[in-house]
PDB file of N, CA and C in Angstrom:
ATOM      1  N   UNK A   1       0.827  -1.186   0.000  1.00  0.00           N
ATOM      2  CA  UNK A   1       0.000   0.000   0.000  1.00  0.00           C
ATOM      3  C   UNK A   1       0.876   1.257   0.000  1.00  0.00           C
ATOM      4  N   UNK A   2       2.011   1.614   0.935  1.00  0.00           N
ATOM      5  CA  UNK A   2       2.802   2.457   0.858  1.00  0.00           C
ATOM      6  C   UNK A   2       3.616   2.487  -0.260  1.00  0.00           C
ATOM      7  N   UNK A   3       3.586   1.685  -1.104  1.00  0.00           N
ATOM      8  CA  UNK A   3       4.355   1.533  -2.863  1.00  0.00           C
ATOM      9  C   UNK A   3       3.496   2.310  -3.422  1.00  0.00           C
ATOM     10  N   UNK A   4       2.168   2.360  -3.395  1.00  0.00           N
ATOM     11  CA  UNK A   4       1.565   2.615  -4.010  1.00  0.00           C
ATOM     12  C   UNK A   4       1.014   4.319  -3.823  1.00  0.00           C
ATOM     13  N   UNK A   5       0.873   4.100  -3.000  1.00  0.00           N
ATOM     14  CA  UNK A   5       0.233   5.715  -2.490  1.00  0.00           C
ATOM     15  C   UNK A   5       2.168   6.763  -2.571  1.00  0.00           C
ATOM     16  N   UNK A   6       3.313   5.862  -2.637  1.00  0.00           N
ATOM     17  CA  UNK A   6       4.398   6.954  -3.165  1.00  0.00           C
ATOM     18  C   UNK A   6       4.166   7.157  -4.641  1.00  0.00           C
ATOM     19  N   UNK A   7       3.431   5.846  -5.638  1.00  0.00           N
ATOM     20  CA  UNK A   7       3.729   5.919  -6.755  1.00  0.00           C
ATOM     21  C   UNK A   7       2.848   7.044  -7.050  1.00  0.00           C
ATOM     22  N   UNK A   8       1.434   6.794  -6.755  1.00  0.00           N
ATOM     23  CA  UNK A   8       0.266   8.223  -6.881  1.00  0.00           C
ATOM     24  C   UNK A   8       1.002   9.581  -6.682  1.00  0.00           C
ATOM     25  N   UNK A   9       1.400   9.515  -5.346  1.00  0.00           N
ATOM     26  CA  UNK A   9       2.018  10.966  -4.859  1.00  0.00           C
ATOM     27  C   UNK A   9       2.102  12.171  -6.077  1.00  0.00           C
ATOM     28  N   UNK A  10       2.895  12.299  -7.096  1.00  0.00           N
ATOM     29  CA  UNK A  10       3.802  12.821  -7.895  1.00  0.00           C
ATOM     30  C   UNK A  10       2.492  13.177  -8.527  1.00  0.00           C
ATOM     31  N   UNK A  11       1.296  12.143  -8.970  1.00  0.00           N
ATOM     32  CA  UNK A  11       0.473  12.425 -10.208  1.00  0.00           C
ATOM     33  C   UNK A  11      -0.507  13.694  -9.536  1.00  0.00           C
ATOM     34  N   UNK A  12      -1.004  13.073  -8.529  1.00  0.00           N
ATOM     35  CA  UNK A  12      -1.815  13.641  -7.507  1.00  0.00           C
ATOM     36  C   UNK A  12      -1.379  15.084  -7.690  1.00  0.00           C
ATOM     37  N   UNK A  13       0.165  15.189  -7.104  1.00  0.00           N
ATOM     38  CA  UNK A  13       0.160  16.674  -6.731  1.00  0.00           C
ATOM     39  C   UNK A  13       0.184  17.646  -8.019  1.00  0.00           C
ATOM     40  N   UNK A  14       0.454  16.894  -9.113  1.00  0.00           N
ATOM     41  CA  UNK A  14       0.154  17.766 -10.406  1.00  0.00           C
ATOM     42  C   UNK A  14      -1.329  18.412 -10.242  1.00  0.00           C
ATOM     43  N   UNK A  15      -2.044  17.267 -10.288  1.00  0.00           N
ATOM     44  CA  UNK A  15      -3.514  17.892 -10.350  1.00  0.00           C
ATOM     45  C   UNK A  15      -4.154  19.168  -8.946  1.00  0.00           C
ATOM     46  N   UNK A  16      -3.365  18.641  -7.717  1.00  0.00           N
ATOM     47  CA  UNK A  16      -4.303  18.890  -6.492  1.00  0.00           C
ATOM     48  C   UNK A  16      -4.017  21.035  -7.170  1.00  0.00           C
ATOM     49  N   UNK A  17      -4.928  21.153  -6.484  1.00  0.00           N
ATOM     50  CA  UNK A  17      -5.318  22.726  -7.229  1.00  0.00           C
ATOM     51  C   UNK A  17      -5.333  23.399  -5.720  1.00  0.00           C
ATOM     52  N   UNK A  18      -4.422  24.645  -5.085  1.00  0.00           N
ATOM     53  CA  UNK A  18      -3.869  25.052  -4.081  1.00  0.00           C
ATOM     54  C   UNK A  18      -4.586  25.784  -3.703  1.00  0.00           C
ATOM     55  N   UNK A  19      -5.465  26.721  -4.911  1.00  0.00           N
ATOM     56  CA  UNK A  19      -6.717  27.818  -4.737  1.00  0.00           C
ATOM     57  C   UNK A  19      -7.902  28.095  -4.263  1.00  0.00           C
ATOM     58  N   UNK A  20      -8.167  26.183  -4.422  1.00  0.00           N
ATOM     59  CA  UNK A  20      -9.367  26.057  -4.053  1.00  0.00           C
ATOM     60  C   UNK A  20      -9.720  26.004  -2.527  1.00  0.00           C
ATOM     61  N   UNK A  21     -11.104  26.523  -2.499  1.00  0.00           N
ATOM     62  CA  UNK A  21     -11.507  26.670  -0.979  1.00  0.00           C
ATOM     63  C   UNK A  21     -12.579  25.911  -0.727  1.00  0.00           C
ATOM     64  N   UNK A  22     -12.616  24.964  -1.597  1.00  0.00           N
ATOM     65  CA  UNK A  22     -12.793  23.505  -1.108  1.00  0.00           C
ATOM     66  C   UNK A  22     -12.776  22.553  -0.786  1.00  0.00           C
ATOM     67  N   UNK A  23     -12.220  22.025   0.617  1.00  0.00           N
ATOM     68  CA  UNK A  23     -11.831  21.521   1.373  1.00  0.00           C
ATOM     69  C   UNK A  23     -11.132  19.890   0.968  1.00  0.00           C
ATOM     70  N   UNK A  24     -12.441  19.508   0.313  1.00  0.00           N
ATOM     71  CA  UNK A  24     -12.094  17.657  -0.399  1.00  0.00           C
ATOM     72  C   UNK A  24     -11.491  17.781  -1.267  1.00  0.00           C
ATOM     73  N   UNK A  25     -11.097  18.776  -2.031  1.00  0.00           N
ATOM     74  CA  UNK A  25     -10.313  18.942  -3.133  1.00  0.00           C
ATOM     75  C   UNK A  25      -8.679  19.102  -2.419  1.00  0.00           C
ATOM     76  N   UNK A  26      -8.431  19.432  -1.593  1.00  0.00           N
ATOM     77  CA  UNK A  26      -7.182  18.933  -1.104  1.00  0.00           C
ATOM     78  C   UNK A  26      -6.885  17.451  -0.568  1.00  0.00           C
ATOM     79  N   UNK A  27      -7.945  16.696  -0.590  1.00  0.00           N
ATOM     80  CA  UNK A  27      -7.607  14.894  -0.146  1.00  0.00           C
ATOM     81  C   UNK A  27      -7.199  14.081  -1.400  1.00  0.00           C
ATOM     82  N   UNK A  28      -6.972  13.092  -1.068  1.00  0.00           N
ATOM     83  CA  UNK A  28      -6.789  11.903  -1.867  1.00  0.00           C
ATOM     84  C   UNK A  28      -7.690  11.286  -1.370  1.00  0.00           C
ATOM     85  N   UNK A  29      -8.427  10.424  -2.678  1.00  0.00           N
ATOM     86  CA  UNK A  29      -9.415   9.352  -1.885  1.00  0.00           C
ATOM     87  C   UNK A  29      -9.214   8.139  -2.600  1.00  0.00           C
ATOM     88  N   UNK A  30      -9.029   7.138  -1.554  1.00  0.00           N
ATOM     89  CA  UNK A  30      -9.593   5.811  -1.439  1.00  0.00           C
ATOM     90  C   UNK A  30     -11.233   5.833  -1.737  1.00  0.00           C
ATOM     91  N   UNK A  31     -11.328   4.907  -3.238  1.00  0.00           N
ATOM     92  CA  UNK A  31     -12.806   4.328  -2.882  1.00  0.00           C
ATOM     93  C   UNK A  31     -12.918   3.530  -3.748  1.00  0.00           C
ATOM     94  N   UNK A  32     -13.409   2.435  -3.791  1.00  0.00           N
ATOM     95  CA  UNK A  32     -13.673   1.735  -4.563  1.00  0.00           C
ATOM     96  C   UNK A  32     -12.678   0.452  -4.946  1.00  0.00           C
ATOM     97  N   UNK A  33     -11.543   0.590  -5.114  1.00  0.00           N
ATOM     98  CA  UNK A  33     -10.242  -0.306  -4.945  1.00  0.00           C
ATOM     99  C   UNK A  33      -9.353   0.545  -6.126  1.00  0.00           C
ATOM    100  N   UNK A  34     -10.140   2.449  -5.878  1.00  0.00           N
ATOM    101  CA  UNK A  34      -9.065   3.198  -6.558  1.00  0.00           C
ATOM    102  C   UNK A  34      -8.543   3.825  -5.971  1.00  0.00           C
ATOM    103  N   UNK A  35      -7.472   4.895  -6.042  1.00  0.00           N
ATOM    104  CA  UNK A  35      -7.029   6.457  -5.351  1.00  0.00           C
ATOM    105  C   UNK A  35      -7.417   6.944  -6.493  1.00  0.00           C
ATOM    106  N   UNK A  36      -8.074   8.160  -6.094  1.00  0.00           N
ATOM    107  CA  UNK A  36      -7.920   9.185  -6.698  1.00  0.00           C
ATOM    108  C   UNK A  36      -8.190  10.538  -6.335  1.00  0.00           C
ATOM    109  N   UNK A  37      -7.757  11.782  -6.949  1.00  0.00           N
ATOM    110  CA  UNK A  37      -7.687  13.059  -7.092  1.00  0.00           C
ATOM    111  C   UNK A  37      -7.906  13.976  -8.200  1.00  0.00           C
ATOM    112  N   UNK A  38      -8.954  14.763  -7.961  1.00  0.00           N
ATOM    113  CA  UNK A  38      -9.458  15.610  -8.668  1.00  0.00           C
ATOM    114  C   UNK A  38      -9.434  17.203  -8.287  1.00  0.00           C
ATOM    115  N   UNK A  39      -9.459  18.285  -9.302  1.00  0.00           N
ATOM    116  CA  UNK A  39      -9.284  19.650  -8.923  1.00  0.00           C
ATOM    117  C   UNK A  39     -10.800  20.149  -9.795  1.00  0.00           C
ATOM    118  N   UNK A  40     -11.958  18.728 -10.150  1.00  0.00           N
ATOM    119  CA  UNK A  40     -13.208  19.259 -11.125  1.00  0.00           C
ATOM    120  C   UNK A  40     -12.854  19.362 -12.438  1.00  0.00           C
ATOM    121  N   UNK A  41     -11.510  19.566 -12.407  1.00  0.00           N
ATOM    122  CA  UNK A  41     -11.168  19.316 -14.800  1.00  0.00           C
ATOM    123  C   UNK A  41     -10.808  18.809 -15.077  1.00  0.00           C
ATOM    124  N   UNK A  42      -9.972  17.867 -14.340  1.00  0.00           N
ATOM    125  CA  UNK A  42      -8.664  17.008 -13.984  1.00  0.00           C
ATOM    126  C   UNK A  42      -8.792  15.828 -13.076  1.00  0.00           C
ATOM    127  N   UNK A  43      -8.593  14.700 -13.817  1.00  0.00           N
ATOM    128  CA  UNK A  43      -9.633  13.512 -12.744  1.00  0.00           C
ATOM    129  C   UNK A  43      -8.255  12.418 -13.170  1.00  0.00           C
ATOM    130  N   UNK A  44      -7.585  11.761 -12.205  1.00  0.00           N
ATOM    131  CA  UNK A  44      -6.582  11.018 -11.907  1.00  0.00           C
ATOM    132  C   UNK A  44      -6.930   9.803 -11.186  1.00  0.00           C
ATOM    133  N   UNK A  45      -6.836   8.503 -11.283  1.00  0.00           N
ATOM    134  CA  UNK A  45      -7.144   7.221 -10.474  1.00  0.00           C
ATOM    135  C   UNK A  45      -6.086   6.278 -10.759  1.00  0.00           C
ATOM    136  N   UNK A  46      -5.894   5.441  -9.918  1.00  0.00           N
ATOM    137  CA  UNK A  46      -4.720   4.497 -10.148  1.00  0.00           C
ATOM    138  C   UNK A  46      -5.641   3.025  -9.075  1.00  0.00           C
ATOM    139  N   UNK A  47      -5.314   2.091  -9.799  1.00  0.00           N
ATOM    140  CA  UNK A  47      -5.701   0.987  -8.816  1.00  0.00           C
ATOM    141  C   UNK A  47      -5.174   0.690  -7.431  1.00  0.00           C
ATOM    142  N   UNK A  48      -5.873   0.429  -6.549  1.00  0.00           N
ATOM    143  CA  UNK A  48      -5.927   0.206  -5.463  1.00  0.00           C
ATOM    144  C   UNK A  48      -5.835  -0.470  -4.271  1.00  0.00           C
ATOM    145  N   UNK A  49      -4.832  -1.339  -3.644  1.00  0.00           N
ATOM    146  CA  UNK A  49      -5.757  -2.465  -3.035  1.00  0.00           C
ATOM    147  C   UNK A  49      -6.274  -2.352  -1.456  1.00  0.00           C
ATOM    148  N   UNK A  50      -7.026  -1.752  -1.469  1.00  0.00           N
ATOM    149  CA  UNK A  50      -7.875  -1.325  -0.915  1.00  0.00           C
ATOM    150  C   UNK A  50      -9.638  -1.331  -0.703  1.00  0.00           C
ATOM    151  N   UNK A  51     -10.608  -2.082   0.046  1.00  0.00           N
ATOM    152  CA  UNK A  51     -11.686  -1.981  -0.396  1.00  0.00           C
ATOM    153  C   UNK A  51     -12.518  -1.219   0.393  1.00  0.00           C
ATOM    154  N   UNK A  52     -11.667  -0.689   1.305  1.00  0.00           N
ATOM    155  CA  UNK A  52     -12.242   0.295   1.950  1.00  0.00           C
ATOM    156  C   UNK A  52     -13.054   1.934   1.443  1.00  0.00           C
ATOM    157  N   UNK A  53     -13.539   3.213   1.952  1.00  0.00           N
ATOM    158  CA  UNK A  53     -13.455   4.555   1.479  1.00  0.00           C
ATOM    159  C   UNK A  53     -13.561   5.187   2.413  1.00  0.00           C
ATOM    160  N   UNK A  54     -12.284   6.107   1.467  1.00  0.00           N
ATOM    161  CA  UNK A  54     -11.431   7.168   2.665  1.00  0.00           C
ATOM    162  C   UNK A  54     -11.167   8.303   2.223  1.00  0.00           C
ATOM    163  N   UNK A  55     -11.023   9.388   2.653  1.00  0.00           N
ATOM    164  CA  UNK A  55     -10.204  10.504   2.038  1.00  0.00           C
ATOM    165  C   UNK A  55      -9.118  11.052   3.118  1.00  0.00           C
ATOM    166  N   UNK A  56      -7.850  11.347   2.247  1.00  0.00           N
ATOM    167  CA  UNK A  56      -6.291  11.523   3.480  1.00  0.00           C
ATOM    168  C   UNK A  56      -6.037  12.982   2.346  1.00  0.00           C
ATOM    169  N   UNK A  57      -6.027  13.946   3.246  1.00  0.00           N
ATOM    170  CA  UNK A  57      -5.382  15.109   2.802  1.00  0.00           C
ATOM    171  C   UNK A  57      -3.813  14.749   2.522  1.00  0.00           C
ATOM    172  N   UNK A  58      -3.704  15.245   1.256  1.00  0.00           N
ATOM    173  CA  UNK A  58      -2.688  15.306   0.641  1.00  0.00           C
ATOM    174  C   UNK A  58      -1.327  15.767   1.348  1.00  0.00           C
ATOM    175  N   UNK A  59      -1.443  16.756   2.009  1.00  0.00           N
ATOM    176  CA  UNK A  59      -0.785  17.285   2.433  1.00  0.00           C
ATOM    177  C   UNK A  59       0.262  16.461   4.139  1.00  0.00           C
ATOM    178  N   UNK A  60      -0.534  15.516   4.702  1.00  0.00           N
ATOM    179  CA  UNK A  60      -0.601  14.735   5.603  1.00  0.00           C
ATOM    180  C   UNK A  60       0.194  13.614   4.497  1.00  0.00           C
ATOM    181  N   UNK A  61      -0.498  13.150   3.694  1.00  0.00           N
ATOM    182  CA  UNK A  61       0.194  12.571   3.546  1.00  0.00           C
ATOM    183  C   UNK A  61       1.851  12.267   2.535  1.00  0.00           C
ATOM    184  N   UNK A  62       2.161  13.494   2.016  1.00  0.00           N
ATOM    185  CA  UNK A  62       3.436  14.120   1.698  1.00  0.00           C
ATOM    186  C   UNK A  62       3.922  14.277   3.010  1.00  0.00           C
ATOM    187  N   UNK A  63       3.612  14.690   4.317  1.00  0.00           N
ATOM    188  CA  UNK A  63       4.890  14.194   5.592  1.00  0.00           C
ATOM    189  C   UNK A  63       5.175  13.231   6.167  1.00  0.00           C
ATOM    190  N   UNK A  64       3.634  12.068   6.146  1.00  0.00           N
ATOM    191  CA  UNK A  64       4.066  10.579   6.014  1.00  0.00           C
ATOM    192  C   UNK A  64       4.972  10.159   5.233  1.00  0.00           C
ATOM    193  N   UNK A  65       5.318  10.322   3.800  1.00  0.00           N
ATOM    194  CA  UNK A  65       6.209   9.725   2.603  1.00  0.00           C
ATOM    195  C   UNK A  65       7.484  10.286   2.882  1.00  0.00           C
ATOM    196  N   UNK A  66       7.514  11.474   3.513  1.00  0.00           N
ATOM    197  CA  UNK A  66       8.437  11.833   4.073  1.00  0.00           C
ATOM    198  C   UNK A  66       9.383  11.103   4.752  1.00  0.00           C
ATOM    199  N   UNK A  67       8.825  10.929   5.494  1.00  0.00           N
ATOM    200  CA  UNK A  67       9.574  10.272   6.542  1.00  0.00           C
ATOM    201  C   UNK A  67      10.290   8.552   6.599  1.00  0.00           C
ATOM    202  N   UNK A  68       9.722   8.385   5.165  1.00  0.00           N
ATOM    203  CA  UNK A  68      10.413   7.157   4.576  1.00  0.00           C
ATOM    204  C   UNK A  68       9.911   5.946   5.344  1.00  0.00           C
ATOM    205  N   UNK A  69       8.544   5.611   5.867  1.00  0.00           N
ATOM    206  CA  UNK A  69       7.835   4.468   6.422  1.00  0.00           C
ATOM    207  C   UNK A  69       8.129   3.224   6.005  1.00  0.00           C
ATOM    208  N   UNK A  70       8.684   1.912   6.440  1.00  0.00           N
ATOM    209  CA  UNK A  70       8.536   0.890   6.653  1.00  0.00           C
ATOM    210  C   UNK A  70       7.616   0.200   5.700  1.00  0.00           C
ATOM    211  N   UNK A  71       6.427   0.936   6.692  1.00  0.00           N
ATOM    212  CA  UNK A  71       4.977  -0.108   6.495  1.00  0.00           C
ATOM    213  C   UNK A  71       4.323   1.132   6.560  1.00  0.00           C
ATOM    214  N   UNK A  72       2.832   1.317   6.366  1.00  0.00           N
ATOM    215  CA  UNK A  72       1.744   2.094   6.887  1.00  0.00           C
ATOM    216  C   UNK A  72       0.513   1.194   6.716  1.00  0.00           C
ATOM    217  N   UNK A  73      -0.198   1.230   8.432  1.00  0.00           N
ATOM    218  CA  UNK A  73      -1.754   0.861   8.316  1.00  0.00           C
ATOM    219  C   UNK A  73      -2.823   2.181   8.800  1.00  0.00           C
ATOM    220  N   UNK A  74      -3.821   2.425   7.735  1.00  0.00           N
ATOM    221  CA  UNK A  74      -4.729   3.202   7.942  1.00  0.00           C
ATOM    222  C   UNK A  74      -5.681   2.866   8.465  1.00  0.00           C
ATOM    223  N   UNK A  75      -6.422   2.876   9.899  1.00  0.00           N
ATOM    224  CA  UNK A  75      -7.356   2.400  10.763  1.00  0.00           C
ATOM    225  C   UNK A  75      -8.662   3.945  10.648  1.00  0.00           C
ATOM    226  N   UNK A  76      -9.237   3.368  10.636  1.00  0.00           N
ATOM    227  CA  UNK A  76     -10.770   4.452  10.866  1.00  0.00           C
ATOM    228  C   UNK A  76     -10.992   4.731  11.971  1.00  0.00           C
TER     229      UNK A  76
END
């Protein structure tokens, strides 16, 4: 999962749109067994394995990847 959400990272932050003052538009979401990120013109998904739905601000999680994790488990 952490392979994966570094590989998204890069695409994601092309799209994520800094202006907006809409709040979900700064997350990444888990749903479906996709990630994805949208800014409304610009719609990005990558497979998932995941069957959960979630949304993780982007920004949270660029200081997780940061920090060069092991492992990561996301609990609700």
């Amino acid at each position: 999962m952490l392979y994966l959400m570094q590989t998204f990272l890069p695409i994601a932050e092309k799209v994520y749109d800094r202006k907006t003052t809409l709040d979900i538009l700064h997350s990444i979401c888990v749903h479906d067994g996709f990630m994805l990120m949208t800014d409304l013109d610009i719609f990005v998904r990558m497979p998932f394995k995941s069957k959960e739905n979630y949304t993780l601000p982007i920004k949270t999680i660029k200081k997780i990847v940061s920090t060069k994790p092991t492992t990561l488990n996301i609990a609700k």
